[in-house]
C-alpha atoms as a PDB file:
ATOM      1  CA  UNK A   1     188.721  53.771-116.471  1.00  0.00           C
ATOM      2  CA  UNK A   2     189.475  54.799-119.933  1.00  0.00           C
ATOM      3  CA  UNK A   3     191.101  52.283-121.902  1.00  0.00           C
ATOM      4  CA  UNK A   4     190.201  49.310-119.385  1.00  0.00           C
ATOM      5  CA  UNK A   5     189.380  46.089-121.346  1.00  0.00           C
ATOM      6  CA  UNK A   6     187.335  43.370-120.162  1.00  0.00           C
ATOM      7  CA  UNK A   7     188.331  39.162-120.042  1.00  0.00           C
ATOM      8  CA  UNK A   8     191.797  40.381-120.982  1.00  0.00           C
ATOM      9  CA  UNK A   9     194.267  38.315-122.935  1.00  0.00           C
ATOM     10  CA  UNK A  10     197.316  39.664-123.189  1.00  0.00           C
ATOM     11  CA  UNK A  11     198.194  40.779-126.716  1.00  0.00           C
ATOM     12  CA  UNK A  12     201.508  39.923-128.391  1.00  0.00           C
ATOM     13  CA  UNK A  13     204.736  40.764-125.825  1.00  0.00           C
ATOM     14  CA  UNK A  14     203.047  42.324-123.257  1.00  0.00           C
ATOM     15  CA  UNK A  15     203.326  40.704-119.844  1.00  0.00           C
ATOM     16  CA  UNK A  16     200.463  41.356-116.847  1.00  0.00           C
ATOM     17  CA  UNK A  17     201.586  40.746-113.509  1.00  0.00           C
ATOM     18  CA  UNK A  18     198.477  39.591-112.508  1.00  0.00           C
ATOM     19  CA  UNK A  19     194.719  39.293-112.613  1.00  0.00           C
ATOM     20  CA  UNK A  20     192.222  40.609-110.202  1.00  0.00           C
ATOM     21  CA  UNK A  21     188.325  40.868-110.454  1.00  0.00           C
ATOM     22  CA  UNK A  22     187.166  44.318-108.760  1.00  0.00           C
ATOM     23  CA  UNK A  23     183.259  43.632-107.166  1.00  0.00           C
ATOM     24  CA  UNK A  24     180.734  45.831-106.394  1.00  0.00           C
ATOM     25  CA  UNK A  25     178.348  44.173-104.499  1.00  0.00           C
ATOM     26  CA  UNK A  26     174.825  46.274-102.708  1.00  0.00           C
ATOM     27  CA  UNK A  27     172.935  48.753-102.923  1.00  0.00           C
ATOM     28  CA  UNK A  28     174.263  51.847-105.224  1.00  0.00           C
ATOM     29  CA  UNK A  29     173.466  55.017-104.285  1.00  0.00           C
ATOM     30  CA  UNK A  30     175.617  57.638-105.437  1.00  0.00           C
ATOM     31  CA  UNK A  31     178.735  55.697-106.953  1.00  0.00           C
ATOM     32  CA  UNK A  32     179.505  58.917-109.693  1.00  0.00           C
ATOM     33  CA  UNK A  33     180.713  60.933-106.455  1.00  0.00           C
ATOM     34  CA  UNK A  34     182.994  58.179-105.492  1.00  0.00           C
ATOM     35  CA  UNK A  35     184.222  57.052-108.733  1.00  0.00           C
ATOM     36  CA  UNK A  36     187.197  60.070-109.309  1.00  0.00           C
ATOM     37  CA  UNK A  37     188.222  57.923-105.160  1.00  0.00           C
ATOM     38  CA  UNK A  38     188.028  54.528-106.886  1.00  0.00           C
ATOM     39  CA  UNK A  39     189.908  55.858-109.816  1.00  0.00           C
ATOM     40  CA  UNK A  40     192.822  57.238-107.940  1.00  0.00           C
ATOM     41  CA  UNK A  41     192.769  54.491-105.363  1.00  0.00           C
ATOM     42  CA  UNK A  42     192.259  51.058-106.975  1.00  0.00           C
ATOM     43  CA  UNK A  43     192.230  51.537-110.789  1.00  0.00           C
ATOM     44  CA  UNK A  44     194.912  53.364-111.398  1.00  0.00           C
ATOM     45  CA  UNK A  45     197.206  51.354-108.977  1.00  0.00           C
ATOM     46  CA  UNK A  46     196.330  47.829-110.992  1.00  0.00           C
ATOM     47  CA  UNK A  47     197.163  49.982-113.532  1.00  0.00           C
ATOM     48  CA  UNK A  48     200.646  51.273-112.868  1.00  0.00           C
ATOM     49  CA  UNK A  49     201.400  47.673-111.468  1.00  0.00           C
ATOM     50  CA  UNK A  50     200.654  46.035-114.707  1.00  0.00           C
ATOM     51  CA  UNK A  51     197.572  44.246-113.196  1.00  0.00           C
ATOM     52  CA  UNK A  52     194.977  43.331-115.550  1.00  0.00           C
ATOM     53  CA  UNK A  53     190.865  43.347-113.807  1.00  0.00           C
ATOM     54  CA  UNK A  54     187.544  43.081-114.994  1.00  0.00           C
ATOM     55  CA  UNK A  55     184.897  45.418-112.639  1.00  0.00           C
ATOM     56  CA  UNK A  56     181.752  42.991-111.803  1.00  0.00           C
ATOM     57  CA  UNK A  57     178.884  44.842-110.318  1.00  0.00           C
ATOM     58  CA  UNK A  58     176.029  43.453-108.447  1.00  0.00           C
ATOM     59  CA  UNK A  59     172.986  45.579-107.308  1.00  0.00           C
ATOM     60  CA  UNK A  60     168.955  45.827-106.703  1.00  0.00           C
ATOM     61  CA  UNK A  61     166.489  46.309-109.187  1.00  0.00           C
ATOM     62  CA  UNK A  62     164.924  48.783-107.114  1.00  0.00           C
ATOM     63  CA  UNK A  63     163.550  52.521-108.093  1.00  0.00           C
ATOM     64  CA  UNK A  64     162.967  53.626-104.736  1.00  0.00           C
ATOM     65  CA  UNK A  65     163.933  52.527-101.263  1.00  0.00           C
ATOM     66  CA  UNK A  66     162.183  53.263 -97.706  1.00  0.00           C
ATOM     67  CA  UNK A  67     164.487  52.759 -94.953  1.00  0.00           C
ATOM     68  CA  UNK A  68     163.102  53.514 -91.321  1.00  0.00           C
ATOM     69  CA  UNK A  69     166.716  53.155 -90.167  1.00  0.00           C
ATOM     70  CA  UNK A  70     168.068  56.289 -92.103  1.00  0.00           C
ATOM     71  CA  UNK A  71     164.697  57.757 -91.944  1.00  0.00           C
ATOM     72  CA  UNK A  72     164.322  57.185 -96.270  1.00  0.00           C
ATOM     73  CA  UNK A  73     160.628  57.013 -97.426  1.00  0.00           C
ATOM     74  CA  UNK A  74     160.321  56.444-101.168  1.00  0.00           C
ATOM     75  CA  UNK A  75     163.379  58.119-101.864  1.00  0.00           C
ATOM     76  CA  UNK A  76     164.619  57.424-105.419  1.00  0.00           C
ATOM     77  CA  UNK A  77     167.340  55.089-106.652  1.00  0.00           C
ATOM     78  CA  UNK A  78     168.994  55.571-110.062  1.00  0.00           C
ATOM     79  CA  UNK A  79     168.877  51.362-110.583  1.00  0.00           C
ATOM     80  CA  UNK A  80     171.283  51.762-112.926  1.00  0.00           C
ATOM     81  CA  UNK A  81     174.315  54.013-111.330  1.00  0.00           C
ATOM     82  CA  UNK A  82     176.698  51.195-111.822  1.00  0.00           C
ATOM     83  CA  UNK A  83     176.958  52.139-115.739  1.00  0.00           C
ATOM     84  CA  UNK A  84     179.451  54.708-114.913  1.00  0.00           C
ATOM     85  CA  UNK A  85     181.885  51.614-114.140  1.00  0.00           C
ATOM     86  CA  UNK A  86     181.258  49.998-117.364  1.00  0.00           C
ATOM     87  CA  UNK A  87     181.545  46.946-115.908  1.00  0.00           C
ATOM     88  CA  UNK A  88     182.202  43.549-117.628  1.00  0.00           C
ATOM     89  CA  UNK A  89     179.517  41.422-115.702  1.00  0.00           C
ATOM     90  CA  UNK A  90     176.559  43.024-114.347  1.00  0.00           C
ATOM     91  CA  UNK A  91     173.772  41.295-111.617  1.00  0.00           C
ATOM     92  CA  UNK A  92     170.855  42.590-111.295  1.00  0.00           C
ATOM     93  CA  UNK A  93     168.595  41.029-108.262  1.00  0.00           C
ATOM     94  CA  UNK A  94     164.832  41.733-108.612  1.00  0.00           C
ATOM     95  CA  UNK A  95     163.912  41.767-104.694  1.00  0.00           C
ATOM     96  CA  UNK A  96     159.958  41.029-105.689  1.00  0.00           C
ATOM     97  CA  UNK A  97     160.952  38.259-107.348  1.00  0.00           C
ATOM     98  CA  UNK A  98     163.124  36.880-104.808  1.00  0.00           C
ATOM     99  CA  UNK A  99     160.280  37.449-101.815  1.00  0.00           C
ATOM    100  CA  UNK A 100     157.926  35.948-104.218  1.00  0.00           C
ATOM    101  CA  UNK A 101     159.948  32.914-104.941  1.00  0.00           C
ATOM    102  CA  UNK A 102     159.106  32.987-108.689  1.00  0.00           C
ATOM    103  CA  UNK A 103     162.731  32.522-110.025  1.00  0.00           C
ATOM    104  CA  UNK A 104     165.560  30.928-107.602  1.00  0.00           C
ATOM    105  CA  UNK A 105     168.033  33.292-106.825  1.00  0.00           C
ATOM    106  CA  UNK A 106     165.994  35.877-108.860  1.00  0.00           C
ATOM    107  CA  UNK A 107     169.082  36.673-110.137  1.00  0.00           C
ATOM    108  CA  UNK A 108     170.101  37.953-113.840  1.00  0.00           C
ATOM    109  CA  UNK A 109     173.463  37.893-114.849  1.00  0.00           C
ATOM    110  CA  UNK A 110     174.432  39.758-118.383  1.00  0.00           C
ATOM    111  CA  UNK A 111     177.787  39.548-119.361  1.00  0.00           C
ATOM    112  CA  UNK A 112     179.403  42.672-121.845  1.00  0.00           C
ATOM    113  CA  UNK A 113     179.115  45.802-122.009  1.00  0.00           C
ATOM    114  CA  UNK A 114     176.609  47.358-119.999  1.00  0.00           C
END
């Protein structure tokens, strides 16, 4: 993603085909062994085809997750794995506050770099 720009306006004579917002949206994981996949897959294809994007990444406050599904018990979360996008909008969802009800939506959006 070197070089990617965020809220792009075009500078003086250059034309962009297009405009697309890439969204990451859940629970990250382990997005730094995918990223080299999005890279080669999505990025770099806008890119060749003169498409301009902004990434937006939405995500969990969360530490730690236990999940009796996939057999997780307080195993850790790096909260903040979606840096390695450098996305141009970032939400970040406190689940206690949401279950509580404190905030509506519990829901804080920062826009920049992250």
């Amino acid at each position: 993603m070197a070089g990617h720009r965020c809220a792009v306006t075009p500078r003086q004579g250059e034309i962009i085909a297009g405009r697309v917002a890439v969204v990451f949206y859940g629970l990250s994981r382990n997005l730094t062994a995918f990223l080299p996949s999005f890279e080669r897959h999505i990025f770099s294809v806008l890119k060749s085809s003169n498409i301009s994007y902004d990434i937006v990444w939405n995500t969990m406050a969360l530490a730690e997750l236990s999940n009796p599904t996939s057999g997780e018990e307080n195993a850790p979360i790096d909260e903040f794995d979606g840096r390695h996008l450098r996305p141009c909008i970032v939400g970040l969802q406190n689940q206690a506050v949401v279950e509580a009800r404190e905030v509506r939506g519990g829901l804080i959006v920062c826009a920049g770099r992250f």
